[in-house]
N, C-alpha and C. Protein backbone atom coordinates (compact mmCIF):
# COMPACT_ATOMS: atom_id res chain seq x y z
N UNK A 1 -202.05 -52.19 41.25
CA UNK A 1 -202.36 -51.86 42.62
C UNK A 1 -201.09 -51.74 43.46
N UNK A 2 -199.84 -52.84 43.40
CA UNK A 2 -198.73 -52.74 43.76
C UNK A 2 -197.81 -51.13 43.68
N UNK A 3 -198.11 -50.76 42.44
CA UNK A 3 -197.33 -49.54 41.64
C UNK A 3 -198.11 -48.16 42.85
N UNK A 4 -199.14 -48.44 43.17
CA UNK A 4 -200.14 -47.42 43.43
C UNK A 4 -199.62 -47.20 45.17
N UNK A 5 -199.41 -48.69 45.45
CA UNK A 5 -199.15 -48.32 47.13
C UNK A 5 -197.50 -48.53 47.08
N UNK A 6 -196.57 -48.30 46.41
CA UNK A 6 -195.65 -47.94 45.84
C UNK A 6 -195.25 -46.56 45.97
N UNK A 7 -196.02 -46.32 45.22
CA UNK A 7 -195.65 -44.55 45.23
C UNK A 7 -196.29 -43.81 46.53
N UNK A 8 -197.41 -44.21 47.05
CA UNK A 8 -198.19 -43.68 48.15
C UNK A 8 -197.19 -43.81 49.49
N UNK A 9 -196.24 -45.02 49.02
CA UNK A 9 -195.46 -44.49 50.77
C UNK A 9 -194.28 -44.09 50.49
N UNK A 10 -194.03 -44.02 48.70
CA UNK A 10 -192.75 -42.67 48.60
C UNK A 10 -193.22 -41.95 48.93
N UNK A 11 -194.19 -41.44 49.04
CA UNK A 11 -195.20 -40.08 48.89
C UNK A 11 -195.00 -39.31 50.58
N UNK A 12 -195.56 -40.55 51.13
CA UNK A 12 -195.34 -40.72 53.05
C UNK A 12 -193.92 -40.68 53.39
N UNK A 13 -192.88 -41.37 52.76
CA UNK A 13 -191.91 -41.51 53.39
C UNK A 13 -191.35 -39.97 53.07
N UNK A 14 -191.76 -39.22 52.16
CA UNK A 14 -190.95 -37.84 51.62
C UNK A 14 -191.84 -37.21 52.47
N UNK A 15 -193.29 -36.84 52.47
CA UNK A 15 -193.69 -36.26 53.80
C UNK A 15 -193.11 -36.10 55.07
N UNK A 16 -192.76 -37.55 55.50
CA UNK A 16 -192.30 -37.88 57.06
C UNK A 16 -190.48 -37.16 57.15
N UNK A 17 -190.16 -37.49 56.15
CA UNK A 17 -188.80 -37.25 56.05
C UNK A 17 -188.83 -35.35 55.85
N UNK A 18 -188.93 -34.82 55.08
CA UNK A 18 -189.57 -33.51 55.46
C UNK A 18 -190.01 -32.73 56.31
N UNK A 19 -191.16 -33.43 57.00
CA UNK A 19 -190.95 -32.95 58.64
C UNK A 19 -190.32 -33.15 59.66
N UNK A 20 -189.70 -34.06 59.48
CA UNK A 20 -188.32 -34.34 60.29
C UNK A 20 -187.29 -33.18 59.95
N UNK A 21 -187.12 -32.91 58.86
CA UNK A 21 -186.06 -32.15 58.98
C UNK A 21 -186.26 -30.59 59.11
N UNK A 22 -187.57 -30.14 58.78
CA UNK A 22 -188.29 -28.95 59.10
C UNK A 22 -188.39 -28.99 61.04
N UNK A 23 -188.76 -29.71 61.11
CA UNK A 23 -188.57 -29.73 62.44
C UNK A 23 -187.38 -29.41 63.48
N UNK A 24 -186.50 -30.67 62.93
CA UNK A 24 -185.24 -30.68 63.71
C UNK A 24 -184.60 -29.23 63.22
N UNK A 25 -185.02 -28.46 62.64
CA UNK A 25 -183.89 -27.08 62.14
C UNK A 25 -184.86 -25.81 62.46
N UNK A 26 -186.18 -25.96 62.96
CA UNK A 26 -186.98 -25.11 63.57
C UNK A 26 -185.98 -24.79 65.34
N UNK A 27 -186.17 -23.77 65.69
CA UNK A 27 -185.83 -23.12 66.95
C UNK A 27 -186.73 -23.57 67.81
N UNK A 28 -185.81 -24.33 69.11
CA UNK A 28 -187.04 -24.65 70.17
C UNK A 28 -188.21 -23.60 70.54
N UNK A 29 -187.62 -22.53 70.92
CA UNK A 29 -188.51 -21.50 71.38
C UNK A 29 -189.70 -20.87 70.23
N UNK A 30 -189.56 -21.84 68.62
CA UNK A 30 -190.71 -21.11 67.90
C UNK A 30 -191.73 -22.15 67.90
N UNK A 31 -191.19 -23.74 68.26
CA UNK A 31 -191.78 -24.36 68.10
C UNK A 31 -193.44 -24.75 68.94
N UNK A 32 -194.84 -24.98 68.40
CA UNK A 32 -195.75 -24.70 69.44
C UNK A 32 -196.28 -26.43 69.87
N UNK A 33 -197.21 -25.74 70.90
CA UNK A 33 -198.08 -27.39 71.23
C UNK A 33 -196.76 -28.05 72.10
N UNK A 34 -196.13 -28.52 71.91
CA UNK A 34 -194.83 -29.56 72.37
C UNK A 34 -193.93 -29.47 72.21
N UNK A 35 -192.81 -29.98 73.53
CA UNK A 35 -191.72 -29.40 72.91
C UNK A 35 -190.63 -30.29 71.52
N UNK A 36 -189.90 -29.81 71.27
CA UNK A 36 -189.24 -29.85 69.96
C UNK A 36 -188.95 -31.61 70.00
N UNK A 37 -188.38 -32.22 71.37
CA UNK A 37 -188.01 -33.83 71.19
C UNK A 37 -189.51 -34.60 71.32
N UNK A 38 -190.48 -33.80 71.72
CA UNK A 38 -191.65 -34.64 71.71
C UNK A 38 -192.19 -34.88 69.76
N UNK A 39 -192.46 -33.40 69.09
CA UNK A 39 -192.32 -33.50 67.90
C UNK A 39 -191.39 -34.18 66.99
N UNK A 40 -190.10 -34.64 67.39
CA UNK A 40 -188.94 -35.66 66.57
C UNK A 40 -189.79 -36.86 67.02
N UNK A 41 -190.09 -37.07 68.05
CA UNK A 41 -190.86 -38.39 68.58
C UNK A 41 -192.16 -38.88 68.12
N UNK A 42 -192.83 -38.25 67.83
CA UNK A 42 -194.15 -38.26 67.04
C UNK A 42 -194.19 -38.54 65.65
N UNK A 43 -192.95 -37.51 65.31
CA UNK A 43 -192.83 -37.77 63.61
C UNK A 43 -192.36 -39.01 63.44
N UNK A 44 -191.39 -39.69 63.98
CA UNK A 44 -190.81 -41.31 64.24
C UNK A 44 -191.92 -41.86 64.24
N UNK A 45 -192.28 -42.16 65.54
CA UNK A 45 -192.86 -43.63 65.63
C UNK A 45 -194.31 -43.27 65.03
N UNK A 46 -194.65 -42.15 65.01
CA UNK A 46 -195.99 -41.83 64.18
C UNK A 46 -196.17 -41.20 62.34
N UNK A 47 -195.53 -42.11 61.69
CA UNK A 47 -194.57 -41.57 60.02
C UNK A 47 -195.66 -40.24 59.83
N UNK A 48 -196.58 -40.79 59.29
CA UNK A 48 -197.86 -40.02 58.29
C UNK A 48 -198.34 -39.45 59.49
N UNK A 49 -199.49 -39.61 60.45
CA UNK A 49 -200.03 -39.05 60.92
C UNK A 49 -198.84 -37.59 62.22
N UNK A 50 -198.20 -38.13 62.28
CA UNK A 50 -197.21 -37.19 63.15
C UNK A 50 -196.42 -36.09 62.35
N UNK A 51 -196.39 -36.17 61.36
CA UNK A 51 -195.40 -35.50 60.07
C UNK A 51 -196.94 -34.23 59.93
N UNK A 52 -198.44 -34.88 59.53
CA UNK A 52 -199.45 -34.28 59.89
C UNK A 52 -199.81 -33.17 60.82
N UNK A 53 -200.03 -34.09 61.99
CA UNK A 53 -200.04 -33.18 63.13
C UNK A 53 -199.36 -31.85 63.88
N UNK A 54 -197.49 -32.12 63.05
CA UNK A 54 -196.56 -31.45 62.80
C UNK A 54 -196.93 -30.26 62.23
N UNK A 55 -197.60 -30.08 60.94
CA UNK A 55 -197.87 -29.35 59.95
C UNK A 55 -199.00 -28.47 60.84
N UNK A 56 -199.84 -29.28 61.25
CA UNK A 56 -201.47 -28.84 61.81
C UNK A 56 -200.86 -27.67 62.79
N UNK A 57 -199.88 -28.63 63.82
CA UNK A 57 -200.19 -28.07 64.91
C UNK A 57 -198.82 -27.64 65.35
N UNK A 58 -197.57 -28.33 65.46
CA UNK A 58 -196.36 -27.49 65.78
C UNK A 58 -195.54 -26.67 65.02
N UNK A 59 -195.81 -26.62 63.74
CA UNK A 59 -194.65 -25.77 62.95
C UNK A 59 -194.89 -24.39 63.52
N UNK A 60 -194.07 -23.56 63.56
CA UNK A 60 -193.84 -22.20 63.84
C UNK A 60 -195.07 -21.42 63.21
N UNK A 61 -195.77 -20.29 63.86
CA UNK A 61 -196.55 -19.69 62.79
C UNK A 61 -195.71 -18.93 61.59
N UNK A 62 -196.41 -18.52 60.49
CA UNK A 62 -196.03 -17.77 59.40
C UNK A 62 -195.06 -16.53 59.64
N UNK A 63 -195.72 -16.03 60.62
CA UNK A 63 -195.12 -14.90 60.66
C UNK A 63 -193.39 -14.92 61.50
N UNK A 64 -193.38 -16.06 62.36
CA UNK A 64 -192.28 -16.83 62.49
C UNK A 64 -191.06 -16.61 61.69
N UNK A 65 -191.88 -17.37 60.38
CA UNK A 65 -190.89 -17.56 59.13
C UNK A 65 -190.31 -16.37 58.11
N UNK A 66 -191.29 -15.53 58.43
CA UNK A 66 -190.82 -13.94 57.76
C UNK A 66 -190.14 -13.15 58.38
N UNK A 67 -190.32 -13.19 59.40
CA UNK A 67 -189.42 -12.24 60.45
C UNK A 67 -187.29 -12.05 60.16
N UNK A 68 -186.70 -13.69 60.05
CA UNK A 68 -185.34 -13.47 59.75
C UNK A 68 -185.22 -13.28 57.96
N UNK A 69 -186.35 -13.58 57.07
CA UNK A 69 -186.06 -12.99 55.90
C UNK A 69 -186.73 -11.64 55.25
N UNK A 70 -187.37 -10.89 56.34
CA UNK A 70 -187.34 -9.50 56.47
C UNK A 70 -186.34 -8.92 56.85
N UNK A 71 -185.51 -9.30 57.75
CA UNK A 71 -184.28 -8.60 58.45
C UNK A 71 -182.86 -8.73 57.24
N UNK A 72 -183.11 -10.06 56.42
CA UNK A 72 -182.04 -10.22 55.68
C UNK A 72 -182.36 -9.96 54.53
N UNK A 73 -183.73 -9.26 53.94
CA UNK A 73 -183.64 -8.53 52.87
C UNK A 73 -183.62 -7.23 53.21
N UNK A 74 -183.86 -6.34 54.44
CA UNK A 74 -183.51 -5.31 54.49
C UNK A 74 -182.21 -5.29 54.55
N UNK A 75 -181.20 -6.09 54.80
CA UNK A 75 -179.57 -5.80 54.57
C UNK A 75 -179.18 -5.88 53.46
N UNK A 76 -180.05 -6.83 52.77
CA UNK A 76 -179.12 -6.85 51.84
C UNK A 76 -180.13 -6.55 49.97
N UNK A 77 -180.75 -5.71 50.91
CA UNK A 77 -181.86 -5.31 49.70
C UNK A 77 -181.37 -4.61 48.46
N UNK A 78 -181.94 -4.48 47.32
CA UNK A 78 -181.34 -3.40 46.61
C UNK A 78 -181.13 -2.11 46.52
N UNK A 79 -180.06 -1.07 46.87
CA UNK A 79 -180.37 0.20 46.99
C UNK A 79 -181.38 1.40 46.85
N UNK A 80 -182.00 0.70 45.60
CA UNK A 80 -182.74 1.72 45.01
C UNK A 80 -184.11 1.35 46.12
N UNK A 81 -183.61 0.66 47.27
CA UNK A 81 -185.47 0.15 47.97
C UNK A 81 -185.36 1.22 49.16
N UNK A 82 -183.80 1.33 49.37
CA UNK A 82 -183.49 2.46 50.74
C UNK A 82 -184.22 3.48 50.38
N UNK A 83 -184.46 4.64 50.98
CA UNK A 83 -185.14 5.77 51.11
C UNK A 83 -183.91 6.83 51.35
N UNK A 84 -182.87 6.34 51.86
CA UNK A 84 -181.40 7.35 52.01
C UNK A 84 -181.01 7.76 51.19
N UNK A 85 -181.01 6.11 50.25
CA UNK A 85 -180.02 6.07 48.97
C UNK A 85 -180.82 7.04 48.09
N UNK A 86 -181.71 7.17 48.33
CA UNK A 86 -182.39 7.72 47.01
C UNK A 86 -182.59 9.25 46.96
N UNK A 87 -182.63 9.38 48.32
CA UNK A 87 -182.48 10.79 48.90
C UNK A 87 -181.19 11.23 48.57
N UNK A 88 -180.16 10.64 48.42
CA UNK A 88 -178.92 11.12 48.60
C UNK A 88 -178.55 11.07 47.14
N UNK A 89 -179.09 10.29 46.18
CA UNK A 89 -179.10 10.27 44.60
C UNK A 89 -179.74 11.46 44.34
N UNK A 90 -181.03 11.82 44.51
CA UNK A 90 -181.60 13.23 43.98
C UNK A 90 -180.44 14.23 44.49
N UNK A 91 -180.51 14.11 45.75
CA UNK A 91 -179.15 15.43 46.05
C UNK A 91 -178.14 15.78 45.38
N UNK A 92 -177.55 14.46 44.65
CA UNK A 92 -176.23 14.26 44.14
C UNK A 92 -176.73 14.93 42.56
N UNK A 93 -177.81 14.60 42.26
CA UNK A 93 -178.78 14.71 40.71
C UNK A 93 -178.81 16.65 40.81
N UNK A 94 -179.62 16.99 41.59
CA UNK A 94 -179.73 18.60 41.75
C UNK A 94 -178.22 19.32 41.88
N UNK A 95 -177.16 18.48 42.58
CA UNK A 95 -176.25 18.98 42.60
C UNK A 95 -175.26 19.31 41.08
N UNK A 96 -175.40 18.14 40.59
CA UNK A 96 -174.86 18.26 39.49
C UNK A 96 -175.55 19.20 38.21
N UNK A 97 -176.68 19.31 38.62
CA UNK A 97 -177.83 20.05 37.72
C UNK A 97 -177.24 21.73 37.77
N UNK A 98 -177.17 22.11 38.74
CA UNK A 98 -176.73 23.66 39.00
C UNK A 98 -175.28 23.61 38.52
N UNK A 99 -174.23 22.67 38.93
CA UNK A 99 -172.87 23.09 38.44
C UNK A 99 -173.04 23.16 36.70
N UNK A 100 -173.72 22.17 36.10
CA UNK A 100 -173.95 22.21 34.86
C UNK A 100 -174.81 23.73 34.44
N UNK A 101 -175.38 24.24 34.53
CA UNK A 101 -175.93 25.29 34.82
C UNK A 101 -175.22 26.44 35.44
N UNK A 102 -174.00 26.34 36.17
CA UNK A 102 -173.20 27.41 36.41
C UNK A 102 -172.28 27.71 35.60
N UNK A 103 -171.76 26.24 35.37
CA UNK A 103 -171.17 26.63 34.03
C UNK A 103 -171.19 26.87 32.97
N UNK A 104 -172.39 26.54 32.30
CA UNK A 104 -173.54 26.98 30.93
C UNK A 104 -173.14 28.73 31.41
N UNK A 105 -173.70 29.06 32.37
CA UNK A 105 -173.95 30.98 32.33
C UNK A 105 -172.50 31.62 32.22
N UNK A 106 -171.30 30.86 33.23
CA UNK A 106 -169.64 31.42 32.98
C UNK A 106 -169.46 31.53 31.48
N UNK A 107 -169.90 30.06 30.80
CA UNK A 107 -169.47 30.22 29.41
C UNK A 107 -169.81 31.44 28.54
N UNK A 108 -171.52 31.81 28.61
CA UNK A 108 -171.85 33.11 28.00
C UNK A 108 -171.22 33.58 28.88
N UNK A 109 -171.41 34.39 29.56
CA UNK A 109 -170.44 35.18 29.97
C UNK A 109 -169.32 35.92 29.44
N UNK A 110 -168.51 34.76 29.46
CA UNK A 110 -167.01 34.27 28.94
C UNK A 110 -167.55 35.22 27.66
N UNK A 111 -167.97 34.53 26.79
CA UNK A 111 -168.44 34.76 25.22
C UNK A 111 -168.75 36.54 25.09
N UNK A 112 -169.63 37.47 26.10
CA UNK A 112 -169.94 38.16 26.10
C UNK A 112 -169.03 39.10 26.19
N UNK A 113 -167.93 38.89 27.67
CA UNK A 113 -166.72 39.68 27.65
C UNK A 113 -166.09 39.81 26.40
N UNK A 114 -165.95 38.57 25.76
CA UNK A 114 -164.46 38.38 24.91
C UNK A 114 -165.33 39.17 23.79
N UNK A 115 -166.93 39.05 23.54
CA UNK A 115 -167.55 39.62 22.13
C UNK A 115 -166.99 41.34 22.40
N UNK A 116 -167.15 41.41 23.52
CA UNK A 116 -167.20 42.95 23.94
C UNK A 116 -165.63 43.27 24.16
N UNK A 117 -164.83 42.93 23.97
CA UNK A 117 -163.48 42.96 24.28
C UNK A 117 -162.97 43.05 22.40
N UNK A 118 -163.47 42.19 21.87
CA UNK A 118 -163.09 42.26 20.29
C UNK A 118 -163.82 43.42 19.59
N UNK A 119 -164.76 43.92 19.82
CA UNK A 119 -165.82 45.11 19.37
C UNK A 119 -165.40 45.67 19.28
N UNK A 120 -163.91 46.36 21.00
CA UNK A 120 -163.40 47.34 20.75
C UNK A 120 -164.02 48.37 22.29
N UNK A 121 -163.04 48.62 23.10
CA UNK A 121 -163.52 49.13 24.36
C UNK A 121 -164.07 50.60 23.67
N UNK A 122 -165.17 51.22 24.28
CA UNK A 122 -165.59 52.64 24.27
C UNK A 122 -164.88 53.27 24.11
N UNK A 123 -164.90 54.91 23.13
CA UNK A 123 -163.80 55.81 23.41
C UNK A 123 -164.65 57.07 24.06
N UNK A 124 -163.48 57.85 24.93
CA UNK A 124 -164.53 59.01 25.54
C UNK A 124 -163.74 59.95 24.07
N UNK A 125 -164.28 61.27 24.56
CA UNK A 125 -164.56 62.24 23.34
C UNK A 125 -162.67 62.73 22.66
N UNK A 126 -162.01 62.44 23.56
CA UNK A 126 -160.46 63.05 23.05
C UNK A 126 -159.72 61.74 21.79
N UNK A 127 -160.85 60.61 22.17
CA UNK A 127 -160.33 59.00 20.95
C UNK A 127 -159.82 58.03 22.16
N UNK A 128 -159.64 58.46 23.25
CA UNK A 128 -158.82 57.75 24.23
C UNK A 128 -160.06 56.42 24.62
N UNK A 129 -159.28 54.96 25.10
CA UNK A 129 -160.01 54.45 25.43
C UNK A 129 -160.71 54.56 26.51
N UNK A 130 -161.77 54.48 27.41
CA UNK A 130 -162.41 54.75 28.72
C UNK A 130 -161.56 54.42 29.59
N UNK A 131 -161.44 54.90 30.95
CA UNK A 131 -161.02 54.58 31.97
C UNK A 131 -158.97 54.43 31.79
N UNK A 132 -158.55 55.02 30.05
CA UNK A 132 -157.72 54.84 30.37
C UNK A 132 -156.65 56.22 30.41
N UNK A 133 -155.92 56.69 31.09
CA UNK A 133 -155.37 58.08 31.26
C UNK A 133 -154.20 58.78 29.97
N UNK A 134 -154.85 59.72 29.43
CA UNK A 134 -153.97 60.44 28.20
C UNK A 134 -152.43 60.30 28.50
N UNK A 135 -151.89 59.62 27.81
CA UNK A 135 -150.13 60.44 27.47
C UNK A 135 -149.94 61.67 27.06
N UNK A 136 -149.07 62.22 27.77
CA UNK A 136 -148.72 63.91 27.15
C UNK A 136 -147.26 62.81 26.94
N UNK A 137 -146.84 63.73 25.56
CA UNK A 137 -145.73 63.56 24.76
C UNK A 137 -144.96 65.01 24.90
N UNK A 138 -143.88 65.22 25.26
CA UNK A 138 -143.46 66.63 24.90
C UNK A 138 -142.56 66.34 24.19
């Protein structure tokens, strides 16, 4: 029975101690019902039931508590969550897609001239190559 009310006011004293310090590190202005030294005062001289009432009735609402770790995971979120970054990755993605692709077509190209360059340029009807002007020899 000793062991039992033993642990029951570790139990209280880690409660009480808990809302004490949830408390004292809460922002006056989130805190509700009372103000912030009335709640240190309650949780004192009132261990269990004030640490309680704390919970019930003054802690900050929820949405309180999400508000600065919304702001500090949007800073410091992972890129891939931005909508910029990702915008600006496809851009960078398409961009590189066409140079790869421009240069794929230069290469044939390339290949086509040089096939057509080794073949042997056209001759018009005298043997001469096209476009290029007869030598007279005298």
């Amino acid at each position: 029975m000793v062991r039992n009310f033993i642990f029951l006011a570790l139990v209280a004293l880690a409660v009480t101690i808990y809302a004490l310090i949830e408390c004292a590190r809460t922002r006056p202005s989130d805190v509700r019902s009372l103000p912030k030294t009335g709640w240190i005062a309650a949780i004192i001289l009132l261990p269990l039931i004030g640490a309680g009432l704390w919970f019930w009735l003054g802690r900050p609402a929820a949405s309180t508590y999400e508000k600065p770790n919304q702001a500090r995971r949007q800073a410091t979120g992972a890129p891939d969550d931005d909508p910029d970054f990702l915008r600006n990755l496809e851009r960078q993605r398409r961009n590189q897609a066409r140079e790869d692709d421009l240069r794929r077509k230069e290469a044939e190209l390339e290949a086509r001239e040089r096939k057509i360059r080794e073949e042997g340029k056209p001759r018009d009807e005298g043997g001469n190559p096209t476009g290029e002007t007869p030598r007279h020899t005298k």
